[in-house]
Protein backbone atom coordinates (compact mmCIF):
# COMPACT_ATOMS: atom_id res chain seq x y z
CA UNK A 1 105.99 88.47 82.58
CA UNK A 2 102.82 87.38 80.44
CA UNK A 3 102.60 83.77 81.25
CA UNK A 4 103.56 81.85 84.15
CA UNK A 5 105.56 78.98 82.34
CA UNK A 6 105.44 75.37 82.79
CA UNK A 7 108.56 75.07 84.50
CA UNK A 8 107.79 77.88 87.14
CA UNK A 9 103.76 76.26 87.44
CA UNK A 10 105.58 73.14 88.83
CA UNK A 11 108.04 74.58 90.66
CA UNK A 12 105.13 76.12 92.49
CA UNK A 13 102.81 73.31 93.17
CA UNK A 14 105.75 71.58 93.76
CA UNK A 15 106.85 73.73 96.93
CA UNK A 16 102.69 73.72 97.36
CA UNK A 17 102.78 69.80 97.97
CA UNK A 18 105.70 69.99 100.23
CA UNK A 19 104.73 73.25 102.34
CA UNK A 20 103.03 71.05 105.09
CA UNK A 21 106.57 68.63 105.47
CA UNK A 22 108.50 71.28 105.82
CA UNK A 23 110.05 73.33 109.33
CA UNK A 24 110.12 77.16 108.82
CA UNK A 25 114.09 76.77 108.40
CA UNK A 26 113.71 74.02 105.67
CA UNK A 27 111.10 76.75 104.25
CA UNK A 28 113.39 79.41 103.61
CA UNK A 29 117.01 77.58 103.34
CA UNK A 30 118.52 78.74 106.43
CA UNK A 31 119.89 77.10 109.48
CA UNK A 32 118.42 77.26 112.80
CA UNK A 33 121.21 78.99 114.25
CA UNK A 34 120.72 81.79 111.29
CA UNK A 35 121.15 84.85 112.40
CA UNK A 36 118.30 87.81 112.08
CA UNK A 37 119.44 89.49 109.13
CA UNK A 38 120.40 86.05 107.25
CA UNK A 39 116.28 85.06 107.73
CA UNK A 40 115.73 88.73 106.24
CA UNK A 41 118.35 87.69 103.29
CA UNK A 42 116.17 84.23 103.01
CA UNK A 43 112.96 85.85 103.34
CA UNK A 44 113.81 88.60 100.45
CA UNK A 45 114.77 86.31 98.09
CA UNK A 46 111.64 83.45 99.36
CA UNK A 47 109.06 86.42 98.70
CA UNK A 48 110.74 87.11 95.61
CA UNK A 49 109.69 83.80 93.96
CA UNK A 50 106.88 82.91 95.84
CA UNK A 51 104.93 86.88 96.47
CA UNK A 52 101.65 86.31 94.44
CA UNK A 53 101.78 89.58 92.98
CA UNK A 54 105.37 88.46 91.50
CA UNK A 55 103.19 86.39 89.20
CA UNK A 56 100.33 88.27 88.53
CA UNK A 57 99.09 85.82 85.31
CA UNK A 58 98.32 83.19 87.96
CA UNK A 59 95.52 81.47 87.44
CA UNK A 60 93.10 80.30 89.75
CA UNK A 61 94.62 77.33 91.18
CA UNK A 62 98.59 78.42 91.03
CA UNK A 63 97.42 81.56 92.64
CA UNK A 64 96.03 79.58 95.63
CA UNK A 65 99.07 77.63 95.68
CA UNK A 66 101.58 81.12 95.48
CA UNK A 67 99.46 82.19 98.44
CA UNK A 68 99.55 78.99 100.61
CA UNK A 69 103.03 78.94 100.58
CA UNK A 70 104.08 82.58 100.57
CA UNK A 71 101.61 82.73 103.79
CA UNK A 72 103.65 80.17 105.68
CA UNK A 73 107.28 81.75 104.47
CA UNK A 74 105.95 84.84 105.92
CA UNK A 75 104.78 82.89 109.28
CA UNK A 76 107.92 81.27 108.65
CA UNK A 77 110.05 84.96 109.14
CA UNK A 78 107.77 86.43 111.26
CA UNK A 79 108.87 83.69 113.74
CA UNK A 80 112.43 83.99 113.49
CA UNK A 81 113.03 87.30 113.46
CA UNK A 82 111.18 87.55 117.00
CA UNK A 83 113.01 86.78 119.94
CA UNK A 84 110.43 85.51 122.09
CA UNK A 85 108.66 83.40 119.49
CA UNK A 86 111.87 82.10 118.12
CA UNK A 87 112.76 80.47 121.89
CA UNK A 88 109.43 79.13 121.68
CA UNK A 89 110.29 77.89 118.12
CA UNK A 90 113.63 75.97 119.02
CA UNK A 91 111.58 74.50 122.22
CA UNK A 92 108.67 72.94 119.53
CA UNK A 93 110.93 72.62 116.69
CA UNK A 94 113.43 70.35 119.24
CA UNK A 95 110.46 68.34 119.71
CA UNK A 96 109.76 67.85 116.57
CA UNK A 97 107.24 70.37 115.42
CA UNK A 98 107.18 72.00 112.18
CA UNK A 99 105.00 74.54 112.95
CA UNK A 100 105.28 76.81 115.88
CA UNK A 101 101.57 75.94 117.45
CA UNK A 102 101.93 72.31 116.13
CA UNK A 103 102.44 70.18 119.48
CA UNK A 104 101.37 72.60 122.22
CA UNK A 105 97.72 73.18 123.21
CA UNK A 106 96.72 77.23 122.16
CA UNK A 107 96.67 78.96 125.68
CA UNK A 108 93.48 79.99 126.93
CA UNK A 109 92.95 83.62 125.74
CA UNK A 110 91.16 86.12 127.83
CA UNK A 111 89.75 88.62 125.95
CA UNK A 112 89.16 91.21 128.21
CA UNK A 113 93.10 91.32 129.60
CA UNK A 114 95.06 90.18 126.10
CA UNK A 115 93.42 92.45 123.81
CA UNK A 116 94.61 96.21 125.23
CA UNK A 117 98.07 94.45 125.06
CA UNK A 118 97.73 92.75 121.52
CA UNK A 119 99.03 95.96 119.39
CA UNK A 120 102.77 95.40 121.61
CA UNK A 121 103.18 91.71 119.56
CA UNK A 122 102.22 93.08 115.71
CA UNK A 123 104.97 94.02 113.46
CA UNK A 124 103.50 96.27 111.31
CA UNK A 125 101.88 99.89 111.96
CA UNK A 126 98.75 98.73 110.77
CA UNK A 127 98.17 95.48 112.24
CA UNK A 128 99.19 97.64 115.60
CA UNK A 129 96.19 100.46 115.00
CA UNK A 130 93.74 97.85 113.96
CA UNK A 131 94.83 95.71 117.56
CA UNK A 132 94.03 98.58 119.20
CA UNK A 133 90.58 99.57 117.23
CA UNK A 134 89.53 96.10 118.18
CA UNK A 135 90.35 96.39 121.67
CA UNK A 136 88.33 99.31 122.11
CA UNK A 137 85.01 98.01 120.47
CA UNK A 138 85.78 95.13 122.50
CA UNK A 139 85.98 97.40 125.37
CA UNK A 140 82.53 99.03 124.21
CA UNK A 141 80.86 96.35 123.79
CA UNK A 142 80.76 95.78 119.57
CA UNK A 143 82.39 92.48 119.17
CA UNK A 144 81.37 92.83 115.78
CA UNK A 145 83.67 96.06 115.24
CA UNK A 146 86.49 94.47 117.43
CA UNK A 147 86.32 91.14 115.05
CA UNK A 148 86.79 93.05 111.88
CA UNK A 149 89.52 95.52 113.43
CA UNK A 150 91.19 91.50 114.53
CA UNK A 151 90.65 90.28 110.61
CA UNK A 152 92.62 93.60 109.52
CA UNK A 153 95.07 93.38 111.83
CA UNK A 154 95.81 89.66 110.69
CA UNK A 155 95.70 90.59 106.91
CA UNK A 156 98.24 93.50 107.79
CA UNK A 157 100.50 90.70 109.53
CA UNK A 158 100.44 88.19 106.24
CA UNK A 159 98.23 85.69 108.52
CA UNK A 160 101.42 85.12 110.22
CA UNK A 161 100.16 85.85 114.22
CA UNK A 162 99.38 83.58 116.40
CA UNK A 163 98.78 85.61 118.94
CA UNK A 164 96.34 87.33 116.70
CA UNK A 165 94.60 84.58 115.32
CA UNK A 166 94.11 83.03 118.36
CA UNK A 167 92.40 86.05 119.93
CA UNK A 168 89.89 86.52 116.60
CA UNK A 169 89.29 82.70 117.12
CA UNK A 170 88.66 83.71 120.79
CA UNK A 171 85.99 86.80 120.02
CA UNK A 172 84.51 84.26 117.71
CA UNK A 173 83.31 82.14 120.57
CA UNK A 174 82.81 85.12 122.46
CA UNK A 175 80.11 86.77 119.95
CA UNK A 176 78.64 82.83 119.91
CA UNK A 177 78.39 82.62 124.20
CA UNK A 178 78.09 85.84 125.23
């Protein structure tokens, strides 16, 4: 592919205007009583239009776009392929959420007892090691280490952890206060 074509561009944007309307079943055509391997099925073929390096003649803009909204399909999976955050999904979704964190305050994070834990709720091998890097400098005392091992381990999980983002959120205001 040379060009992204007119057709595709709006297509985009299009799905890049609706992204924030839109529940993470409504995101990638399923049901909400889908089972696992039909979100994989949906997810496969989502990431197949929407992966940014599917269109790698993206400009500026329609690269920004590709990313917004293949960042919230992969939330979007992550979600409801995972048992526990899928129950908390159906709770927020059945009162009217379309995001996962959308109507419930973020729990209070403790640093010092969530973060040697962290690595159990990542997906991937990588966001796992780089949980567990940041626990340690946390442990040691470098925050500074311990927020860069949190800002890997979130780029390894697509941006699609909330428990993840919520701690690096958490060490933020931790370097700031103490």
């Amino acid at each position: 592919m040379t060009q992204v074509d007119t057709r595709e561009r709006t297509r985009i944007l299009e799905w890049d205007a609706l992204i924030d309307s839109l529940n993470y079943e409504q995101l990638l055509g399923i049901s909400s009583d889908a089972s696992i391997e039909d979100c994989r099925i949906a997810y496969y073929k989502f990431a197949q239009t929407f992966h940014p390096d599917m269109h790698p003649m993206a400009d500026g803009p329609l690269r920004e776009a590709l990313c917004r909204v293949f960042q919230r399909g992969s939330e979007a999976y992550r979600v409801l392929t995972h048992p526990s955050l899928r129950v908390r999904w159906a709770r927020s979704r059945s009162q009217g959420a379309l995001r996962l964190g959308d109507l419930a305050p973020s729990p209070v994070v403790d640093l010092r007892s969530d973060l040697p834990s962290l690595h159990v709720q990542c997906r991937s091998g990588g966001a796992k090691l780089e949980a567990r890097q940041a626990a340690k400098s946390f442990e040691q005392g470098d925050i500074a280490s311990a927020r860069l091992h949190l800002e890997r381990a979130l780029a390894y999980e697509g941006g699609a952890s909330l428990e993840l983002a919520r701690c690096l959120e958490a060490i933020g205001d931790f370097g700031a206060s103490g």
